[in-house]
C-alpha atoms as a PDB file:
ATOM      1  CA  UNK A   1      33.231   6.198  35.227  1.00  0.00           C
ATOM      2  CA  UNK A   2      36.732   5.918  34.155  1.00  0.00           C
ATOM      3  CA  UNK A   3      37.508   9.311  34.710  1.00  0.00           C
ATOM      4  CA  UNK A   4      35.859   9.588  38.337  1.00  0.00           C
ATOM      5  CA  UNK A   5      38.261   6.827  39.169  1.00  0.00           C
ATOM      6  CA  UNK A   6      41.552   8.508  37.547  1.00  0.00           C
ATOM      7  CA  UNK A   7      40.523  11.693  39.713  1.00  0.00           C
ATOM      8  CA  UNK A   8      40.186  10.070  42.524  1.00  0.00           C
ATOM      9  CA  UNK A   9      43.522   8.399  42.294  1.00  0.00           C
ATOM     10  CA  UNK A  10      45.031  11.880  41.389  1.00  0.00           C
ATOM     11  CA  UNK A  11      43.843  12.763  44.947  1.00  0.00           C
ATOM     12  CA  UNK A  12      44.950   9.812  46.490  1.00  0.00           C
ATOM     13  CA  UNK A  13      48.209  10.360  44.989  1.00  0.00           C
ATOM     14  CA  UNK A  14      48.576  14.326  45.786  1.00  0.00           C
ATOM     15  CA  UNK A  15      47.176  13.801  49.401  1.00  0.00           C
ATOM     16  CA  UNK A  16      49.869  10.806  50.440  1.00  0.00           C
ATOM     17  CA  UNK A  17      52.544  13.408  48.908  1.00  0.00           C
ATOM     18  CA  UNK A  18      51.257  16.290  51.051  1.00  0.00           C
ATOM     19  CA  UNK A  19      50.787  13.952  53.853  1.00  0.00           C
ATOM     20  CA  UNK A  20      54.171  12.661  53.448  1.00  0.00           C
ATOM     21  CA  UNK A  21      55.692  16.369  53.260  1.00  0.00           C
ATOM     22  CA  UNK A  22      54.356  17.558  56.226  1.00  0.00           C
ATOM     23  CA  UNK A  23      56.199  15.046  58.244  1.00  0.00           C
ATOM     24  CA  UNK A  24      58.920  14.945  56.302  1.00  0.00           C
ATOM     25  CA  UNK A  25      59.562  10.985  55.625  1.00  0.00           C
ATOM     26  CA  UNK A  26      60.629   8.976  51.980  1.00  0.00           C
ATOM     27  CA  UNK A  27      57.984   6.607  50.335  1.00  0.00           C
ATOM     28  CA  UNK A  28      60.460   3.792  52.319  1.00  0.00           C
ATOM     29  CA  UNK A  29      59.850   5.216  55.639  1.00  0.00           C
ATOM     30  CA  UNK A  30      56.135   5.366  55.034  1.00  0.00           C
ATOM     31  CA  UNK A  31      55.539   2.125  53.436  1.00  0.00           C
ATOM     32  CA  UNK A  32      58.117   0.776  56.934  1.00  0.00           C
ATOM     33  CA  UNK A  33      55.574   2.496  59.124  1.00  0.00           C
ATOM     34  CA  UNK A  34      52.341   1.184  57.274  1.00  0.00           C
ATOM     35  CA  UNK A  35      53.695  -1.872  56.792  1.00  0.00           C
ATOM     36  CA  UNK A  36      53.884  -1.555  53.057  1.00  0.00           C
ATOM     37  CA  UNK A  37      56.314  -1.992  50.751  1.00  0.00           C
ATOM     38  CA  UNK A  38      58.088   0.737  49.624  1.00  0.00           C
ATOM     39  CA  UNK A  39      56.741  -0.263  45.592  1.00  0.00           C
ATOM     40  CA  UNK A  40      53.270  -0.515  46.747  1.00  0.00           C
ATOM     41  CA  UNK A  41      54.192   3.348  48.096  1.00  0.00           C
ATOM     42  CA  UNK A  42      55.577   3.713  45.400  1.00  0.00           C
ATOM     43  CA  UNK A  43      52.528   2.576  42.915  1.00  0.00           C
ATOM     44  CA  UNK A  44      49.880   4.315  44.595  1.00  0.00           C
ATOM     45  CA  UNK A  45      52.056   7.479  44.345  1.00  0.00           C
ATOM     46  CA  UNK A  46      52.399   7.291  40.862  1.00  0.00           C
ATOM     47  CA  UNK A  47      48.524   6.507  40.151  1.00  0.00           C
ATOM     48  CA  UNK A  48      49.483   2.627  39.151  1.00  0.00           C
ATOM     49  CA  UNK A  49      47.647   0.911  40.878  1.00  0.00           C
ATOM     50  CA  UNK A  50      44.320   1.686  43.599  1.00  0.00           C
ATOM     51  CA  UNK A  51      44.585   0.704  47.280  1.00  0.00           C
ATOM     52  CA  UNK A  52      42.247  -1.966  49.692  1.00  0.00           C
ATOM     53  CA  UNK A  53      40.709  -0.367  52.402  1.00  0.00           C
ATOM     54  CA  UNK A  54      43.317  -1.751  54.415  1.00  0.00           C
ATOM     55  CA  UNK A  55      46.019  -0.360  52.929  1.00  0.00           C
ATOM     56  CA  UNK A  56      44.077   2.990  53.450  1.00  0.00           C
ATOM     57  CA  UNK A  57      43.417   2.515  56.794  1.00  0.00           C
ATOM     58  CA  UNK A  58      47.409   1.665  57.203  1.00  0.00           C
ATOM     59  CA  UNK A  59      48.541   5.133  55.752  1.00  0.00           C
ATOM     60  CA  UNK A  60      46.071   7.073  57.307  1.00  0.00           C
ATOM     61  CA  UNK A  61      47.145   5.675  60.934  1.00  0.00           C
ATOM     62  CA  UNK A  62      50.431   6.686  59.911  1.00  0.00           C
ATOM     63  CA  UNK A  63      49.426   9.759  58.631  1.00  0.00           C
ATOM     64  CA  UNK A  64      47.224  10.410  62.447  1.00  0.00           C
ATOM     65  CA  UNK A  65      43.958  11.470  60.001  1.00  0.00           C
ATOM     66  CA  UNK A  66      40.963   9.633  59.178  1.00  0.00           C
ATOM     67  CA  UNK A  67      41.037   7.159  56.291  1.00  0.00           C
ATOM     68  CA  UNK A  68      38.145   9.444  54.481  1.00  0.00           C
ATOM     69  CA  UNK A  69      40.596  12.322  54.632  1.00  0.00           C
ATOM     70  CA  UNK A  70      43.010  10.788  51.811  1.00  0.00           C
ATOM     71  CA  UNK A  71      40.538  10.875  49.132  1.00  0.00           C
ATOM     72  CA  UNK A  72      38.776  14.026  50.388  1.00  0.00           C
ATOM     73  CA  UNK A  73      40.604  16.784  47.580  1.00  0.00           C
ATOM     74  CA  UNK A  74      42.567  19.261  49.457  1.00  0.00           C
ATOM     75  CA  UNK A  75      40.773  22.337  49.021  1.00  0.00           C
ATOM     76  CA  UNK A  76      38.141  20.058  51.356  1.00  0.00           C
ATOM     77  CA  UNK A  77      40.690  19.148  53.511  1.00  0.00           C
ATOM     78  CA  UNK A  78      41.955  22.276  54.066  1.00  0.00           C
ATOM     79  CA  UNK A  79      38.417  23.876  55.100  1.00  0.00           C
ATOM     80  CA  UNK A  80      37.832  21.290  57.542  1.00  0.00           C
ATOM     81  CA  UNK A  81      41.304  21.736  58.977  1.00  0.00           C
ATOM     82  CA  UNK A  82      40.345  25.827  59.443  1.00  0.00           C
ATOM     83  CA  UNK A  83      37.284  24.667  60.775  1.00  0.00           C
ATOM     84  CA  UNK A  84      38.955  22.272  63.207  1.00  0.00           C
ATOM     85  CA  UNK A  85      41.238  25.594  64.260  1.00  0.00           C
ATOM     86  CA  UNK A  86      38.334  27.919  64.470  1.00  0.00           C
ATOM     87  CA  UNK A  87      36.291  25.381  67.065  1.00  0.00           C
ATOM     88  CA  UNK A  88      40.224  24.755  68.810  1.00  0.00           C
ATOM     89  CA  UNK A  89      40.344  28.802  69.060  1.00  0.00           C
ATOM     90  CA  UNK A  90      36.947  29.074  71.074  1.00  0.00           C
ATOM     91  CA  UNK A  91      37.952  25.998  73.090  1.00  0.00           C
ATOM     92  CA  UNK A  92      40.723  27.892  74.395  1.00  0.00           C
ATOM     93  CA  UNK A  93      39.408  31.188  74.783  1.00  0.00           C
ATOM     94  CA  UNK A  94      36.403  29.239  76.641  1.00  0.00           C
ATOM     95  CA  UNK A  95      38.865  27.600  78.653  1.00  0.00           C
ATOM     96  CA  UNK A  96      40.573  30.974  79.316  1.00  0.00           C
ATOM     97  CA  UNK A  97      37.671  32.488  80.575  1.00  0.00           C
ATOM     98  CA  UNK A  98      36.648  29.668  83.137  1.00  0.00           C
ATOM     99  CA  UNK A  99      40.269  29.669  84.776  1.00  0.00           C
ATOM    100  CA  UNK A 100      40.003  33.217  85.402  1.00  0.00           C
ATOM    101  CA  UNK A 101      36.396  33.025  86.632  1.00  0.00           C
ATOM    102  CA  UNK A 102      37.468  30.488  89.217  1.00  0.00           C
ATOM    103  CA  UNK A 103      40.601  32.049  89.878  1.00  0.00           C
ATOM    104  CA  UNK A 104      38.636  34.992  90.750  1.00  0.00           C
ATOM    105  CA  UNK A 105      35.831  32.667  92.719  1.00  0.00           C
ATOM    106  CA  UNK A 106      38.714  30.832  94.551  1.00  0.00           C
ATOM    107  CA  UNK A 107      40.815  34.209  95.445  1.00  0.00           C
ATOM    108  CA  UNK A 108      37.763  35.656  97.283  1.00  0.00           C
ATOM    109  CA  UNK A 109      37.094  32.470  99.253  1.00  0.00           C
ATOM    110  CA  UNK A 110      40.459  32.805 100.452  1.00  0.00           C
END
């Protein structure tokens, strides 16, 4: 069981780095937005210490994902993400289609 639980920290860790990355903010900036201190960051980061399911909630908010997302490894992530893209892709190219079917409706009822 031990293991299982390091792993799952590893993930923690790498995903709050990643999510951190991609919007470009310090450990002090995201433990000022989640209303964390920057050690507590800082800790989880470095695989010290686990998290309450506040404090994941809190970082995921900050983060605009859902709280399952930061322990979800990112190989997961990332498939769900191009999924995500692929249904946004048809979305658009559904919403494409109607505008030009009622542009074409509305231009003959002109």
């Amino acid at each position: 069981m031990g293991k299982k639980k390091q792993d799952l920290r590893q993930i923690l860790s790498a995903n709050i780095k990643e999510q951190r990355k991609i919007l470009g903010i310090s450990q002090e900036k995201l433990a000022e937005k989640a209303g964390l201190s920057w050690q507590t960051v800082n800790s989880i980061e470095c695989m010290r210490t686990w998290v309450s399911d506040n404090t994941l909630e809190a970082l995921a908010s900050v983060f605009k994902i859902e709280t399952f997302q930061l322990l979800m490894p990112f190989e997961t992530r990332a498939a769900i993400s191009l999924n995500s893209t692929k249904a946004l892709r048809k979305l658009a190219e559904a919403k494409k289609e109607y505008d030009e079917t009622f542009a074409e409706i509305y231009n003959q009822l002109k």
